[in-house]
C-alpha atoms as a PDB file:
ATOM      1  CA  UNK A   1      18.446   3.885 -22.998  1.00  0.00           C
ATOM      2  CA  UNK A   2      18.808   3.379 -19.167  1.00  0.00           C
ATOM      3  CA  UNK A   3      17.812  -0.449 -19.062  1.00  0.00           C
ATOM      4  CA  UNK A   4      15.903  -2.054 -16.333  1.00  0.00           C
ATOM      5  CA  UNK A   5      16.054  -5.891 -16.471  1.00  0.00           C
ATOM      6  CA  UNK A   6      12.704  -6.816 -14.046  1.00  0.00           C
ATOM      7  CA  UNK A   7      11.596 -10.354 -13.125  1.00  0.00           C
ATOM      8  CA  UNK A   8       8.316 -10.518 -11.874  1.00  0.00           C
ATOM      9  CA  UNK A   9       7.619 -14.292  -9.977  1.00  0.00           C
ATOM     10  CA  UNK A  10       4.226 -15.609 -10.005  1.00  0.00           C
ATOM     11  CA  UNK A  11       4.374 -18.529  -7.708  1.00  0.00           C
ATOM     12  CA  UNK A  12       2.075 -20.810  -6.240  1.00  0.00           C
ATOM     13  CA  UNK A  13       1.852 -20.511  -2.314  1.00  0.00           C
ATOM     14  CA  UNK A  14       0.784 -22.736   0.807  1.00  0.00           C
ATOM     15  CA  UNK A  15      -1.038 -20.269   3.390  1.00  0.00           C
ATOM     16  CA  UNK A  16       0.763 -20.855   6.567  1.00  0.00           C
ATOM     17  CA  UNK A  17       3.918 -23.296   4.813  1.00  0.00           C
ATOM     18  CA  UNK A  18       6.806 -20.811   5.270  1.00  0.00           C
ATOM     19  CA  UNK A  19       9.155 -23.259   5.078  1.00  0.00           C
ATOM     20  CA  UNK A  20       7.861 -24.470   1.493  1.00  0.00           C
ATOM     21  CA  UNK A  21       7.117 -20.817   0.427  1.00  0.00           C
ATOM     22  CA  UNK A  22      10.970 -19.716   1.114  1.00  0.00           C
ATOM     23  CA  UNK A  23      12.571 -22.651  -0.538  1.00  0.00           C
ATOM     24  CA  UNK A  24      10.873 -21.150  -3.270  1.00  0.00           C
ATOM     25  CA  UNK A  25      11.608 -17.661  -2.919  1.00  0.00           C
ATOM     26  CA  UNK A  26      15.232 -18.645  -1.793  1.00  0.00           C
ATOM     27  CA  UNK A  27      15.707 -20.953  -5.185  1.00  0.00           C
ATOM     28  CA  UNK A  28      14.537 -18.185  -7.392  1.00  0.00           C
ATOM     29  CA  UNK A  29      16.556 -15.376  -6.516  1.00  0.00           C
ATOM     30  CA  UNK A  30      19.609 -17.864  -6.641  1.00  0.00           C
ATOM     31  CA  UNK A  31      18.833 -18.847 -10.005  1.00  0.00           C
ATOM     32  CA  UNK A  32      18.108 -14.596 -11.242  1.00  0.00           C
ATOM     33  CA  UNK A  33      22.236 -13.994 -11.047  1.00  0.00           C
ATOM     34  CA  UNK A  34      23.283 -12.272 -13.914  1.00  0.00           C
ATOM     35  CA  UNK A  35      19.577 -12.536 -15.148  1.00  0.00           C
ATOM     36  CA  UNK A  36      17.444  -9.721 -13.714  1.00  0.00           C
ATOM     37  CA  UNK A  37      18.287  -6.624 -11.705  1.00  0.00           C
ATOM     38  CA  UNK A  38      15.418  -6.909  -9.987  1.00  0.00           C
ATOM     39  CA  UNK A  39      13.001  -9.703  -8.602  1.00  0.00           C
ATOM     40  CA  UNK A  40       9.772  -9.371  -7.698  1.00  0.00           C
ATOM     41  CA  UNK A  41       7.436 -11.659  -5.753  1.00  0.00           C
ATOM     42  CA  UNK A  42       4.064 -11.129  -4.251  1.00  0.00           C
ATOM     43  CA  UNK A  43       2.224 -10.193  -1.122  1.00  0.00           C
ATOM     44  CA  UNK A  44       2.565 -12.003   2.217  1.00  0.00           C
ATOM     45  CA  UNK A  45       5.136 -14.540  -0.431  1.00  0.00           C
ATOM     46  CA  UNK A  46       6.712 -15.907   2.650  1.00  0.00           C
ATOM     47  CA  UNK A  47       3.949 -17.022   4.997  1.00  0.00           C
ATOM     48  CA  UNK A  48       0.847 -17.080   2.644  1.00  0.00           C
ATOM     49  CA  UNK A  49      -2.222 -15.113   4.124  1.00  0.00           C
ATOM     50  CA  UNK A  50      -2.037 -15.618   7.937  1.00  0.00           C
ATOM     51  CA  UNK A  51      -5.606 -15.356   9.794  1.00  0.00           C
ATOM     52  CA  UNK A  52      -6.137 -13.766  13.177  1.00  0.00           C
ATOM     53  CA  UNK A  53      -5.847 -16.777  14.813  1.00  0.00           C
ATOM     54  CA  UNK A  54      -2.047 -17.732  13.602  1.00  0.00           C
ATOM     55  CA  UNK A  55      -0.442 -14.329  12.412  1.00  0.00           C
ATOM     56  CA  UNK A  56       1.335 -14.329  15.630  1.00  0.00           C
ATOM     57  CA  UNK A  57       2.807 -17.607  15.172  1.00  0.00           C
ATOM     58  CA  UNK A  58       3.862 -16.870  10.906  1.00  0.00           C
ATOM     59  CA  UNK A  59       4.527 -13.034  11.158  1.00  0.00           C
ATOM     60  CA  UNK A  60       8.484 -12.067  11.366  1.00  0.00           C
ATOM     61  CA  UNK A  61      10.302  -9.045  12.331  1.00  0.00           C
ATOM     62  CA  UNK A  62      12.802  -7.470  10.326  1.00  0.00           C
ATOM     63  CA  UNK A  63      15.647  -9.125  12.000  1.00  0.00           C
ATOM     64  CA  UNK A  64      14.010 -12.326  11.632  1.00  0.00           C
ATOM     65  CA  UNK A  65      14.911 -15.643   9.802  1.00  0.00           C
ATOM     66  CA  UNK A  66      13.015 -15.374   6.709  1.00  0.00           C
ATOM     67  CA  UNK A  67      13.686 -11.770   6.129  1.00  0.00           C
ATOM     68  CA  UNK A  68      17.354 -12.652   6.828  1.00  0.00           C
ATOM     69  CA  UNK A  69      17.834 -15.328   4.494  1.00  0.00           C
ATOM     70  CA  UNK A  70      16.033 -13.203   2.002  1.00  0.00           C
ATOM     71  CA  UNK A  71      18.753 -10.749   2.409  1.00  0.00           C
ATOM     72  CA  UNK A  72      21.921 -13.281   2.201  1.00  0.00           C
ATOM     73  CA  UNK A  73      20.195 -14.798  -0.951  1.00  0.00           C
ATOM     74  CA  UNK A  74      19.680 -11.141  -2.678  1.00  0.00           C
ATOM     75  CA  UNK A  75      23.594 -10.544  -1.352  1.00  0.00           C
ATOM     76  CA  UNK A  76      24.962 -13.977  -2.966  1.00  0.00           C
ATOM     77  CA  UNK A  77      22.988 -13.815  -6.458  1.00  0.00           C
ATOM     78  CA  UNK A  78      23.777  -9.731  -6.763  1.00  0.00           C
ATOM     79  CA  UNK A  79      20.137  -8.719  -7.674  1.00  0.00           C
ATOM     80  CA  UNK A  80      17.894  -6.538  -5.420  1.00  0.00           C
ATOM     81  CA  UNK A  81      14.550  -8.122  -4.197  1.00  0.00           C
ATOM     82  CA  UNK A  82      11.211  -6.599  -3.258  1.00  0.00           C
ATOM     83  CA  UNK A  83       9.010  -9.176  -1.452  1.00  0.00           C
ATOM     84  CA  UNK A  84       5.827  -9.210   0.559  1.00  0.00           C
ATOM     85  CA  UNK A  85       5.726 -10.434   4.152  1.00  0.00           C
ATOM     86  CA  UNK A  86       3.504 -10.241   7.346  1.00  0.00           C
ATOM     87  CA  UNK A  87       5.928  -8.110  10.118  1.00  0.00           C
ATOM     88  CA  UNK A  88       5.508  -8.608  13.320  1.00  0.00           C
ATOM     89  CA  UNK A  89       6.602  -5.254  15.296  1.00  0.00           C
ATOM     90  CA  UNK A  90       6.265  -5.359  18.948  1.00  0.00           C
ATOM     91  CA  UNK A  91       3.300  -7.543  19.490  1.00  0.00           C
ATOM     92  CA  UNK A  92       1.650  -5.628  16.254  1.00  0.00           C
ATOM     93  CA  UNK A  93       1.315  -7.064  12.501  1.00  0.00           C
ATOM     94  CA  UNK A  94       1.490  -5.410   9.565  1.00  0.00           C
ATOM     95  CA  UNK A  95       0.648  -6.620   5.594  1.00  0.00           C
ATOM     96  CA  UNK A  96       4.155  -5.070   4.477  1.00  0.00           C
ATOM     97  CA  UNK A  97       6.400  -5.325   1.673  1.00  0.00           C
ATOM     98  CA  UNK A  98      10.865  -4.811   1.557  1.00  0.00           C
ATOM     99  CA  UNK A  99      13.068  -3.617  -1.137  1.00  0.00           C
ATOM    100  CA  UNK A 100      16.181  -5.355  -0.652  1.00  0.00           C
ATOM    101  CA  UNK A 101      19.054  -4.438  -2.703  1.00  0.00           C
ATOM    102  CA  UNK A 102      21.609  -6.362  -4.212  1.00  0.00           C
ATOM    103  CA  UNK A 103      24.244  -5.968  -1.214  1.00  0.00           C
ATOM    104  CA  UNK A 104      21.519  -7.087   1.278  1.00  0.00           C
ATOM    105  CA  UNK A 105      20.488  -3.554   2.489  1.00  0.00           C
ATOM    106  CA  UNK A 106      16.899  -3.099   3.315  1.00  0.00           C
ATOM    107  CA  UNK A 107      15.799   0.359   1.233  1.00  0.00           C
ATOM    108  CA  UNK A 108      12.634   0.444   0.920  1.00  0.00           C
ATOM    109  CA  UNK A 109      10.352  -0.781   3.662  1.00  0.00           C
ATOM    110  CA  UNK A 110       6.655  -0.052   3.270  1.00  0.00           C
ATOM    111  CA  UNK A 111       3.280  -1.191   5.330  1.00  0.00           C
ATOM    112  CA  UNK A 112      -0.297  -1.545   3.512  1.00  0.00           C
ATOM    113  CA  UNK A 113      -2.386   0.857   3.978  1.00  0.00           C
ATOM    114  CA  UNK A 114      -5.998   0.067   2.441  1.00  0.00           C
ATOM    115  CA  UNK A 115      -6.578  -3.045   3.959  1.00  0.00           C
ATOM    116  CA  UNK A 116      -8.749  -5.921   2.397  1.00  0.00           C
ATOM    117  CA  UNK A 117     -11.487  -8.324   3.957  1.00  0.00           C
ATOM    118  CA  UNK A 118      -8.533 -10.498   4.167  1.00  0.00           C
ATOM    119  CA  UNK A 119      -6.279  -8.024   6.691  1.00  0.00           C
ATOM    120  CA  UNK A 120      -9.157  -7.907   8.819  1.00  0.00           C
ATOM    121  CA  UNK A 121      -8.801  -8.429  12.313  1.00  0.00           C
ATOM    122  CA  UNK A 122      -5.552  -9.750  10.820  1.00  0.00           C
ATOM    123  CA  UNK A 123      -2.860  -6.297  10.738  1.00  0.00           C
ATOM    124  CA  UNK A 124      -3.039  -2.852  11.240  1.00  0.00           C
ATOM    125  CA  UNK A 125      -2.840  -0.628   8.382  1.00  0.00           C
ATOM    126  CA  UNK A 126       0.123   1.689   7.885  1.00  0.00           C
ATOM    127  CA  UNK A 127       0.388   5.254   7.375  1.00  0.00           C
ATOM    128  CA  UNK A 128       3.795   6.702   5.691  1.00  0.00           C
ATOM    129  CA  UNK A 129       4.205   6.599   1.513  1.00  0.00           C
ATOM    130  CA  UNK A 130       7.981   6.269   1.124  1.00  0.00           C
ATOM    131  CA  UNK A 131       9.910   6.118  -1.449  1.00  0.00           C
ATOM    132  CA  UNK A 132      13.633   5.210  -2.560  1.00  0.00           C
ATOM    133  CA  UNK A 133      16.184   6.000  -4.952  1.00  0.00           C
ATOM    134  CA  UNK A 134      17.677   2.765  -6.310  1.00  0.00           C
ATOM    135  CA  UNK A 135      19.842   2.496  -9.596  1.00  0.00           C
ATOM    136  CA  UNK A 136      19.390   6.215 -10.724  1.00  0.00           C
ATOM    137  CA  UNK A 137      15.353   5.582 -10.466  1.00  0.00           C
ATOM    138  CA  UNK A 138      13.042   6.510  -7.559  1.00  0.00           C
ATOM    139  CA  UNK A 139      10.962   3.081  -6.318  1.00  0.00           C
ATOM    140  CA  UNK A 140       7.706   3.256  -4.389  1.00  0.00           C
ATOM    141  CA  UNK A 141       5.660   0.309  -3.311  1.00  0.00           C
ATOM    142  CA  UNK A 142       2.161  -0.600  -2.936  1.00  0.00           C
ATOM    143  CA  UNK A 143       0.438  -3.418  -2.034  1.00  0.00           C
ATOM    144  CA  UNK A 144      -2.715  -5.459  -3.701  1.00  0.00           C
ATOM    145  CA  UNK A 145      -6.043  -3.552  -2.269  1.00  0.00           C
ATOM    146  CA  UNK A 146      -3.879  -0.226  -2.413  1.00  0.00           C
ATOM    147  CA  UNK A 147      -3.859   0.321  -6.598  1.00  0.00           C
ATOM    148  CA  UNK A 148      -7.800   0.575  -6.140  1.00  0.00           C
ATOM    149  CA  UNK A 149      -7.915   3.953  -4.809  1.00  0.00           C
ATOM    150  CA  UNK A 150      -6.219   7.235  -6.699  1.00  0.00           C
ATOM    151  CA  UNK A 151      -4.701   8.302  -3.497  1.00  0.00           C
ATOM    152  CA  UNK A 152      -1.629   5.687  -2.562  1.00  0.00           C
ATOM    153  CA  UNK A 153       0.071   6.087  -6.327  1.00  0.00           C
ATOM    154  CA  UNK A 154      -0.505   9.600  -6.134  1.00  0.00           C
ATOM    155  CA  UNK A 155       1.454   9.995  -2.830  1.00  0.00           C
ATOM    156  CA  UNK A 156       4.119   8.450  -4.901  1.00  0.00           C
ATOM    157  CA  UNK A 157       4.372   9.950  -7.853  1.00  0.00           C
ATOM    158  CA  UNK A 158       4.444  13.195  -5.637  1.00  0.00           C
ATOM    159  CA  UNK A 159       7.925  12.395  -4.597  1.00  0.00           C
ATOM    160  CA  UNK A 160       9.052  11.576  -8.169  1.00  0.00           C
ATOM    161  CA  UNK A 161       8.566   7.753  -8.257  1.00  0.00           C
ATOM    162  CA  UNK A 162       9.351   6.841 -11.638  1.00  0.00           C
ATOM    163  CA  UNK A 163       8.539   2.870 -10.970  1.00  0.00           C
ATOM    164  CA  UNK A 164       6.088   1.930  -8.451  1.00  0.00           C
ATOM    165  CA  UNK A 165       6.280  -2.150  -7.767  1.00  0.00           C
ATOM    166  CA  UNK A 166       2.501  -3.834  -6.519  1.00  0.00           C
ATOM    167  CA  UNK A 167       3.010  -6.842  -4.526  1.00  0.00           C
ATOM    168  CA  UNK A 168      -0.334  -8.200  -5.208  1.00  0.00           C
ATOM    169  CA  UNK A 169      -2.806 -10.776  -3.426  1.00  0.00           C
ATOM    170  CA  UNK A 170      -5.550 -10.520  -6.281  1.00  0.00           C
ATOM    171  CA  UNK A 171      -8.135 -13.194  -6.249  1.00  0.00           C
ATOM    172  CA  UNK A 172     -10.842 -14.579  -8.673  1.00  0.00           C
ATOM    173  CA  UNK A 173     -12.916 -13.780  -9.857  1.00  0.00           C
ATOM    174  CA  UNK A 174     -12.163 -10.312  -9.427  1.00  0.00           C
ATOM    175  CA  UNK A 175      -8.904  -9.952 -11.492  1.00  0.00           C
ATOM    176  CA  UNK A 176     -10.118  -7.809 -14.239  1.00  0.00           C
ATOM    177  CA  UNK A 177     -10.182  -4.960 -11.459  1.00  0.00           C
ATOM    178  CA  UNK A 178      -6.457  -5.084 -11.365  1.00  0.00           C
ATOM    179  CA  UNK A 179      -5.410  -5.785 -15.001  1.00  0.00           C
ATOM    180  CA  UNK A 180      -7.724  -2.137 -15.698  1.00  0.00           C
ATOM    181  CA  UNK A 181      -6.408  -0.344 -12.660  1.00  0.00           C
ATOM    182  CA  UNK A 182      -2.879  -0.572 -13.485  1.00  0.00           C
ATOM    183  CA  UNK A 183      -2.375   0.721 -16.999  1.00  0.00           C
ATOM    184  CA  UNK A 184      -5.079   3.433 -15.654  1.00  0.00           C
ATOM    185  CA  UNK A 185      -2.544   4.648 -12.449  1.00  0.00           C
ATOM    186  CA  UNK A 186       0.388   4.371 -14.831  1.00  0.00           C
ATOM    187  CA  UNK A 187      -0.892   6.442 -17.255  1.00  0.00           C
ATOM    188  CA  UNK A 188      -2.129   8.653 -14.173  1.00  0.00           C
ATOM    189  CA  UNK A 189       1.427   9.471 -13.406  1.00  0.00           C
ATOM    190  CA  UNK A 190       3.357   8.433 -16.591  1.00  0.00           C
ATOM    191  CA  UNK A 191       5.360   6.266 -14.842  1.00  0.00           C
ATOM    192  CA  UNK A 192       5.852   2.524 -14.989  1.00  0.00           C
ATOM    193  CA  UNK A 193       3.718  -0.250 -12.638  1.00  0.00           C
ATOM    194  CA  UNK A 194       5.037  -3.866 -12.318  1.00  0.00           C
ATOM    195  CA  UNK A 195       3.148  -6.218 -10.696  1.00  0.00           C
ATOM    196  CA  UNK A 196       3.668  -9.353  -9.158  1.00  0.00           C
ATOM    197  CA  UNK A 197       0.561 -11.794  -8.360  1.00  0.00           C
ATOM    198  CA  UNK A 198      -0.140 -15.210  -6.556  1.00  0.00           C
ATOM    199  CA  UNK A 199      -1.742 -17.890  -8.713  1.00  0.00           C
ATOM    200  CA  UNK A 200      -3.941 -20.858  -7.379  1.00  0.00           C
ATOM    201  CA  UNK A 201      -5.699 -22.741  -4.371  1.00  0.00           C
ATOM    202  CA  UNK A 202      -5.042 -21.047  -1.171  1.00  0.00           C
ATOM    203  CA  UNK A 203      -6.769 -22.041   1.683  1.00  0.00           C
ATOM    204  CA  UNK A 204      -9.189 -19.222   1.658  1.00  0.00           C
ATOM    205  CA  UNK A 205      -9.309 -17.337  -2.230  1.00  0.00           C
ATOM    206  CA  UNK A 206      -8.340 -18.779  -5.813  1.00  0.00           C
ATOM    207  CA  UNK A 207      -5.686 -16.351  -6.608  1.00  0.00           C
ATOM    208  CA  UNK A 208      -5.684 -15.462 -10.545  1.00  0.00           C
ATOM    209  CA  UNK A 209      -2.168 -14.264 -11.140  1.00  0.00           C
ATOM    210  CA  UNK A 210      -1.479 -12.096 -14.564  1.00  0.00           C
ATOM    211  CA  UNK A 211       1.326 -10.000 -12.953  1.00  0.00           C
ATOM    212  CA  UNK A 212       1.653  -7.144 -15.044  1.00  0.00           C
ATOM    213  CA  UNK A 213       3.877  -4.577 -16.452  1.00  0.00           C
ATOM    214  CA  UNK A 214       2.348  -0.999 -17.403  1.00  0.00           C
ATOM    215  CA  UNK A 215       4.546   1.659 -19.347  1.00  0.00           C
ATOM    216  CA  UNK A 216       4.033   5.488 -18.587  1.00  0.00           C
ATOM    217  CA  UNK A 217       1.491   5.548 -21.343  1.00  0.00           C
ATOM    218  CA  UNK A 218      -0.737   3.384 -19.508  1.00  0.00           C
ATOM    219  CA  UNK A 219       0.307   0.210 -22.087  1.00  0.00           C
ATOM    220  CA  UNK A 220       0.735  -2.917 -21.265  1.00  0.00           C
ATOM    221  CA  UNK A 221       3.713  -4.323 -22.165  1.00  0.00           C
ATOM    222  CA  UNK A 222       3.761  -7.198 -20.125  1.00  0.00           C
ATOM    223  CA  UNK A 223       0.915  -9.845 -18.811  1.00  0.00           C
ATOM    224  CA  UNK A 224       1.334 -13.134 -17.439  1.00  0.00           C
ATOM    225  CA  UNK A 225      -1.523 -16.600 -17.242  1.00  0.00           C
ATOM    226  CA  UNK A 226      -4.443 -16.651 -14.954  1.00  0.00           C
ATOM    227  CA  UNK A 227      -3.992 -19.989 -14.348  1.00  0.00           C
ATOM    228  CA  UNK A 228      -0.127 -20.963 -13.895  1.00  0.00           C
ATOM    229  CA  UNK A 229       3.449 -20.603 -12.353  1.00  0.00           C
ATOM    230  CA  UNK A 230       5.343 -17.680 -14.188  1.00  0.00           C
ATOM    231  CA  UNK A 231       8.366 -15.652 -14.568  1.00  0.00           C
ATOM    232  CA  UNK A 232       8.205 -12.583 -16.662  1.00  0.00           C
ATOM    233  CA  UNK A 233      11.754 -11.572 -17.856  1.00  0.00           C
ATOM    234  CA  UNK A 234      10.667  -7.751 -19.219  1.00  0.00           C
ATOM    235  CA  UNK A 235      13.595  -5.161 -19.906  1.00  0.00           C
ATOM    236  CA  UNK A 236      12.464  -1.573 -19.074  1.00  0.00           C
ATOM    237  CA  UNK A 237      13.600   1.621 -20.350  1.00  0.00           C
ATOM    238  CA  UNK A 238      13.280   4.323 -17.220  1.00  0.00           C
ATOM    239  CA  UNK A 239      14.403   6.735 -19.546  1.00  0.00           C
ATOM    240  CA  UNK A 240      10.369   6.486 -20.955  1.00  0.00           C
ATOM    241  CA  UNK A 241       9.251   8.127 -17.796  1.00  0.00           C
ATOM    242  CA  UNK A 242      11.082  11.595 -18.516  1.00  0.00           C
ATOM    243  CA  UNK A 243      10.235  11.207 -21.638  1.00  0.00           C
ATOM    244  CA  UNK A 244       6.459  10.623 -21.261  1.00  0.00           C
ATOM    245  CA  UNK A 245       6.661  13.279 -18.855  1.00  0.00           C
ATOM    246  CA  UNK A 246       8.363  15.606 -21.365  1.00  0.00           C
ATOM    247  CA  UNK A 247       5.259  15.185 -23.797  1.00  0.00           C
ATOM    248  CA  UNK A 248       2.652  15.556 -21.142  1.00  0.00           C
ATOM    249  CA  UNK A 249       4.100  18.626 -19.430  1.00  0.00           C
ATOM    250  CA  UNK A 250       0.815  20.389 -20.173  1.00  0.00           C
ATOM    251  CA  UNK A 251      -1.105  17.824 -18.197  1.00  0.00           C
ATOM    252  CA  UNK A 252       0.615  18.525 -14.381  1.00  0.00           C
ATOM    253  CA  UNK A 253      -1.283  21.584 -13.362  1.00  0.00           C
ATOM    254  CA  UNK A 254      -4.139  18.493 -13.040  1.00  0.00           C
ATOM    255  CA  UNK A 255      -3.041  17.082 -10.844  1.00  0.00           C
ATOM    256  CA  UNK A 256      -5.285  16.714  -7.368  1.00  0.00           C
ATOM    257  CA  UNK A 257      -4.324  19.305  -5.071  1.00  0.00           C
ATOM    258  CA  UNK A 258      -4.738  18.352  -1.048  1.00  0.00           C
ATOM    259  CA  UNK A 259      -3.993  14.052  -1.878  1.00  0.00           C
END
C-alpha cells in the first residue's frame, strides 16, 4: 500500500474578506502537522469570488502576500497545500489554483479554463493542462466549471495523472451535477478525484459543499454535508490506480483520439 493521507477543507468564506478567509486557511494548515500529507481548500479560498468591479483590488500575484504566507505556513506545518486564488499577472486575472509542497515550493500552478457565469467579465481563461509529480504520484488540477466537460480530465490523465484535485466553487441548487460528474471522470480514467467545495451565504450564490473523494472505480469513498463546515481526513491508496488500470487494460484503445 502506498498511503495518501488527504484533507479536504470545506470552509465557509466572506467574498472580498481576505483577511478573514486567510486566518482561516493559515490556522488550518497549522493545525494538519503530522495529520495529512496533503490539504486541500477550494476555489478563489483566499479572496472569495471577486466581481469585475474589485478583482483588481483582491487578486494577488504569485509573489504576493497571501500566496506567500500560504507558502511559509505549508513550510512550518510540513504538509503540501493546493489552494484556489484569483492571480493577478500583469494587469490580467486569472481563476487559478497552486500546489504548494511541503518545503514551500510552488509545483503545480494551473489557470481555469472553462469559465463560469461567475468568471465573466471577471478573468481570462487559461490554456495549458499541467501536471506534476509529487510523492511518487502524478497531480493535475482542475477547477469547479472544468469537471463538466470530458476534455480538461482527459488532458490529464493523458500525461499519467493518477490524482486529479478539483478546487470547486459549486453552488445550489445545482450540486447534484458535481457529486455525478466526479465518480463518472474517475471512473473515466481510473484514477482518483478529490474535491474540495465552499459551503454557505456568499454574497452572490449559496454554495452547497459535499467535497468529495472518487476512487478509480468511479466509487465514492468519501462525501462531506451540504450544509456545514468540514474536514474530511480520507487515507488513499495510489497503488489502486495501477491496479484499476491493470484490470481495465482492455478498455485504453477507447480512449478519444484528437482531445
Amino acid at each position: 500500500m502506498n498511503p495518501l493521507r488527504l484533507r479536504l477543507t470545506q470552509p465557509t468564506l466572506r467574498d472580498g474578506g481576505i483577511e478573514e478567509n486567510l486566518a482561516k486557511v493559515l490556522h488550518i494548515i497549522a493545525t494538519s502537522a503530522d495529520v495529512a500529507d496533503l490539504v486541500v481548500f477550494p476555489e478563489t479560498c483566499i479572496s472569495g469570488f471577486p466581481t469585475p468591479e474589485n478583482v483588481g483590488r483582491l487578486a494577488e500575484s504569485l509573489d504576493g502576500a497571501s500566496i506567500s504566507a500560504v507558502r511559509h505556513a505549508a513550510r512550518q506545518a510540513g504538509v503540501s497545500v493546493i489552494i484556489g486564488f484569483a492571480e493577478a499577472d500583469q494587469g490580467r486575472y486569472f481563476n487559478a489554483a497552486l500546489l504548494v509542497d511541503e518545503t514551500g515550493r510552488i509545483c503545480l500552478h494551473y489557470r481555469k479554463t472553462c469559465l463560469y457565469e461567475s468568471d465573466d467579465g471577471v478573468f481570462e481563461a487559461g490554456t495549458r493542462f499541467p501536471v506534476c509529480d509529487w510523492h511518487g504520484i502524478r497531480v493535475g488540477l482542475l477547477i469547479c466549471f472544468d469537471i463538466e466537460f470530458p476534455a480538461p480530465a482527459c488532458k490529464l490523465a493523458r500525461q499519467g495523472a493518477d490524482l486529479i484535485v478539483l478546487v470547486d466553487g459549486m453552488m445550489h441548487p445545482d450540486s447534484h451535477v458535481h457529486r455525478q460528474a466526479i465518480p463518472v471522470r474517475a471512473m473515466d480514467h481510473r484514477l482518483f478525484i478529490a474535491m474540495a467545495n465552499r459551503v454557505g451565504q456568499g454574497d452572490r450564490y449559496c454554495f452547497s459543499g459535499e467535497s468529495h473523494v472518487a476512487d478509480p472505480t468511479g466509487k465514492t469513498v468519501a462525501l462531506a454535508s451540504s450544509e456545514n463546515e468540514a474536514v474530511i481526513d480520507i487515507v488513499l491508496d495510489t497503488d489502486q490506480v495501477a491496479q484499476t488500470h491493470a484490470k481495465t487494460r482492455h478498455l485504453t484503445g477507447y480512449l478519444i483520439e484528437g482531445i
